[in-house]
C-alpha atoms as a PDB file:
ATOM      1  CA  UNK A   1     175.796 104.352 119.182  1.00  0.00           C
ATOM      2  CA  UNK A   2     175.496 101.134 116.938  1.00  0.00           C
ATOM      3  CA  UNK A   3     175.810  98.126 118.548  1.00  0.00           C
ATOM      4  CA  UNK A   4     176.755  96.423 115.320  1.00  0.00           C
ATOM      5  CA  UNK A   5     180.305  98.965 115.086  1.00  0.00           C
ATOM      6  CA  UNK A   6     181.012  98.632 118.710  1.00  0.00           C
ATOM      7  CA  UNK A   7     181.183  94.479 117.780  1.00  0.00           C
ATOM      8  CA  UNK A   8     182.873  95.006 114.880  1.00  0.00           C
ATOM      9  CA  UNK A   9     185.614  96.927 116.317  1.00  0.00           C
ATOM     10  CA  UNK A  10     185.614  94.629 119.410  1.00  0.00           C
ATOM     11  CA  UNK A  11     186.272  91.770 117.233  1.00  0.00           C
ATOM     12  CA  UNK A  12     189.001  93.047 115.089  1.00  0.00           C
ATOM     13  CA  UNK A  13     190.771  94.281 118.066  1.00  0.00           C
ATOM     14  CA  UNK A  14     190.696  90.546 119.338  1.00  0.00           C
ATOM     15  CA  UNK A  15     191.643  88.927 116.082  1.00  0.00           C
ATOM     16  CA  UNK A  16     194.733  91.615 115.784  1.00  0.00           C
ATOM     17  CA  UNK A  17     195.743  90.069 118.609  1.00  0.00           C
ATOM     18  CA  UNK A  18     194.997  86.020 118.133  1.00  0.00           C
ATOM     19  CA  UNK A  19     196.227  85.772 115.170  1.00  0.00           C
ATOM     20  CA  UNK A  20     199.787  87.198 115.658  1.00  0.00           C
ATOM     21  CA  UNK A  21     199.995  84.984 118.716  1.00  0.00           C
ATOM     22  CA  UNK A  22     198.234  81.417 117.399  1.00  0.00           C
ATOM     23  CA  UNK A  23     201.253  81.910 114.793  1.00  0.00           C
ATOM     24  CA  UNK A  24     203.896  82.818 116.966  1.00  0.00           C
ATOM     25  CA  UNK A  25     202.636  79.117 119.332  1.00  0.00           C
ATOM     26  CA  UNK A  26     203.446  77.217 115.681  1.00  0.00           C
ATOM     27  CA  UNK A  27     207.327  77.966 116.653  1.00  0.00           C
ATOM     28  CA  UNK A  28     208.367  75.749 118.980  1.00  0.00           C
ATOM     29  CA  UNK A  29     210.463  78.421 120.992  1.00  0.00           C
ATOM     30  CA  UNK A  30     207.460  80.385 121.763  1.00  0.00           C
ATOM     31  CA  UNK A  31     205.394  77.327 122.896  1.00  0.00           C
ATOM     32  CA  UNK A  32     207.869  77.091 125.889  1.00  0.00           C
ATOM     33  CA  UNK A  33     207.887  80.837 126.411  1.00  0.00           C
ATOM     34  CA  UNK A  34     203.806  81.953 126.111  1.00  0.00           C
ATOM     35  CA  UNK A  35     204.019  85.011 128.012  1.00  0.00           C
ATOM     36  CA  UNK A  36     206.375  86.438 125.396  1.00  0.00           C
ATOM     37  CA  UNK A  37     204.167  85.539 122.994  1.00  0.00           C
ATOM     38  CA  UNK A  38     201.250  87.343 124.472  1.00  0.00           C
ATOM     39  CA  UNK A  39     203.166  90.249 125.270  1.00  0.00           C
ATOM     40  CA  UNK A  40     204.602  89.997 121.352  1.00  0.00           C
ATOM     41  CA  UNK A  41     201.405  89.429 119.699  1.00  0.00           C
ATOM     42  CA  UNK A  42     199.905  92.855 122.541  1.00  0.00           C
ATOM     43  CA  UNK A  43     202.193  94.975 120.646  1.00  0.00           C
ATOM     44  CA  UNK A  44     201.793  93.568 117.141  1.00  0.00           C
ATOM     45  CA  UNK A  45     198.040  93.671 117.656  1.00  0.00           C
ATOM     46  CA  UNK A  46     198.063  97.834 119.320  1.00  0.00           C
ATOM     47  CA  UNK A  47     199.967  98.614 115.906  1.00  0.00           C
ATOM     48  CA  UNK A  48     198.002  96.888 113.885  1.00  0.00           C
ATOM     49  CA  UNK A  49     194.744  98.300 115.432  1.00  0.00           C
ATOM     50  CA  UNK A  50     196.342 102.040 115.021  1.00  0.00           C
ATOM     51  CA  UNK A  51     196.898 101.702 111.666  1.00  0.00           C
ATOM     52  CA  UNK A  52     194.236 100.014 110.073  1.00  0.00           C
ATOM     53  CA  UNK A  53     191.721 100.279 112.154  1.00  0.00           C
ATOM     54  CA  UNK A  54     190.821 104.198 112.781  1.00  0.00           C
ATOM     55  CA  UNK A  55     187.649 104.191 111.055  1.00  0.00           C
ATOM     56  CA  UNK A  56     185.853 101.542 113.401  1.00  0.00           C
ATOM     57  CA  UNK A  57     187.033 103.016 116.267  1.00  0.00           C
ATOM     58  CA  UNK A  58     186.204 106.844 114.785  1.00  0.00           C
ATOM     59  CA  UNK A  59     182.315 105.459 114.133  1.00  0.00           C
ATOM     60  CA  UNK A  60     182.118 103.527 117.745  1.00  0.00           C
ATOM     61  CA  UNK A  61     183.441 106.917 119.494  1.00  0.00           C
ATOM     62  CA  UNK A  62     181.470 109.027 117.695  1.00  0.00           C
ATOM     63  CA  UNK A  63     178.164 106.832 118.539  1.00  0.00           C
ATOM     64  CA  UNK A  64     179.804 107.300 121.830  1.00  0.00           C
ATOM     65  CA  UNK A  65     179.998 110.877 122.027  1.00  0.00           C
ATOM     66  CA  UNK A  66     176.394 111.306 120.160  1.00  0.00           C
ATOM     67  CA  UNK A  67     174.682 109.201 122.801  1.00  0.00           C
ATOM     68  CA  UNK A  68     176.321 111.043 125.589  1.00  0.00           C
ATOM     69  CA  UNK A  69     175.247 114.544 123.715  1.00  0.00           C
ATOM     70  CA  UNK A  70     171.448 113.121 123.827  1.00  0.00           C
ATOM     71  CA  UNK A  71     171.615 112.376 127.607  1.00  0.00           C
ATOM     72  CA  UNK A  72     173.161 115.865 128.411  1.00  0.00           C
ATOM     73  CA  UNK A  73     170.210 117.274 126.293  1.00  0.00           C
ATOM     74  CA  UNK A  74     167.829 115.029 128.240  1.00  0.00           C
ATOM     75  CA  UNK A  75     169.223 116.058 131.692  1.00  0.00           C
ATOM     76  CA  UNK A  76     168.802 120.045 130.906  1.00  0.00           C
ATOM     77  CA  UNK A  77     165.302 120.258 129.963  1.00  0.00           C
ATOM     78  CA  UNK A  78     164.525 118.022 132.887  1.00  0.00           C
ATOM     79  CA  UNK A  79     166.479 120.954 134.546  1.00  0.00           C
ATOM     80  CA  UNK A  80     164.371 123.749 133.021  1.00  0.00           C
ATOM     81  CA  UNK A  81     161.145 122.101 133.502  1.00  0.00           C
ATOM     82  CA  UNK A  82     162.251 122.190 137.210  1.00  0.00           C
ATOM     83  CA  UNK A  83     163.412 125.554 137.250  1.00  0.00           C
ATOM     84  CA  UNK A  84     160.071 126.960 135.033  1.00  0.00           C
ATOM     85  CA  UNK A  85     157.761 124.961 137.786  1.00  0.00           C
ATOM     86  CA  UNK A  86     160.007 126.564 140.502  1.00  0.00           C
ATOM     87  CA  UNK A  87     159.435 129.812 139.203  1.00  0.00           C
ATOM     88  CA  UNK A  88     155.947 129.531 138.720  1.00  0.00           C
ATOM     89  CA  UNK A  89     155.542 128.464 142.887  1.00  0.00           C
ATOM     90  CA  UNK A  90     154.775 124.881 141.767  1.00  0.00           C
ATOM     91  CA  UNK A  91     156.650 122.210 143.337  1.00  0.00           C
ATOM     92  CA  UNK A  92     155.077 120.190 140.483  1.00  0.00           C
ATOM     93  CA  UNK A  93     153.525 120.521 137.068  1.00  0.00           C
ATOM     94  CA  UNK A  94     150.525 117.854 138.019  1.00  0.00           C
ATOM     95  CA  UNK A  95     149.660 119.369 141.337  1.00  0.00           C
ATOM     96  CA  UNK A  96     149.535 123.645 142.180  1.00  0.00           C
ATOM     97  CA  UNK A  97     150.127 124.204 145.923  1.00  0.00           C
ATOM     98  CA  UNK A  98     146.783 125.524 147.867  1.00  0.00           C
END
């Protein structure tokens, strides 16, 4: 996974979020009732995010799902190295039993 799209994404998921609610604290209403605000802005800021933004989050899951295909690789050959040197009456490569 890049870094750099994981950032990217995380910081147009934040500004889809700050900027609908530093515009909705201009009005003078929504000053006095924040928490609205932040729940308003929440909702303007998940739309936003699903409609404009499925191509960052489609490269950071796919780094995702890439880097956990790597480790699952890693993991079985440690397995079958294991299993060969078990086979072969070792209980490892370095050292044969006597």
């Amino acid at each position: 996974m890049k870094a750099r799209s994981a950032i990217v994404y995380s910081v147009l998921r934040l500004l889809a979020f700050l900027v609908p609610f530093g515009i909705m604290m201009l009005f003078p209403i929504m000053r006095e009732y924040y928490w609205l605000s932040a729940i308003f802005a929440a909702l303007i800021g998940l739309s936003l995010s699903m409609l404009f933004l499925r191509k960052p989050l489609d490269d950071v899951t796919t780094g995702l799902a890439d880097r956990r295909a790597k480790s699952r690789a890693a993991a079985s050959d440690e397995e079958a190295e294991d299993a060969a040197a078990d086979a072969a009456g070792t209980d490892s490569p370095e050292a044969p039993k006597a």
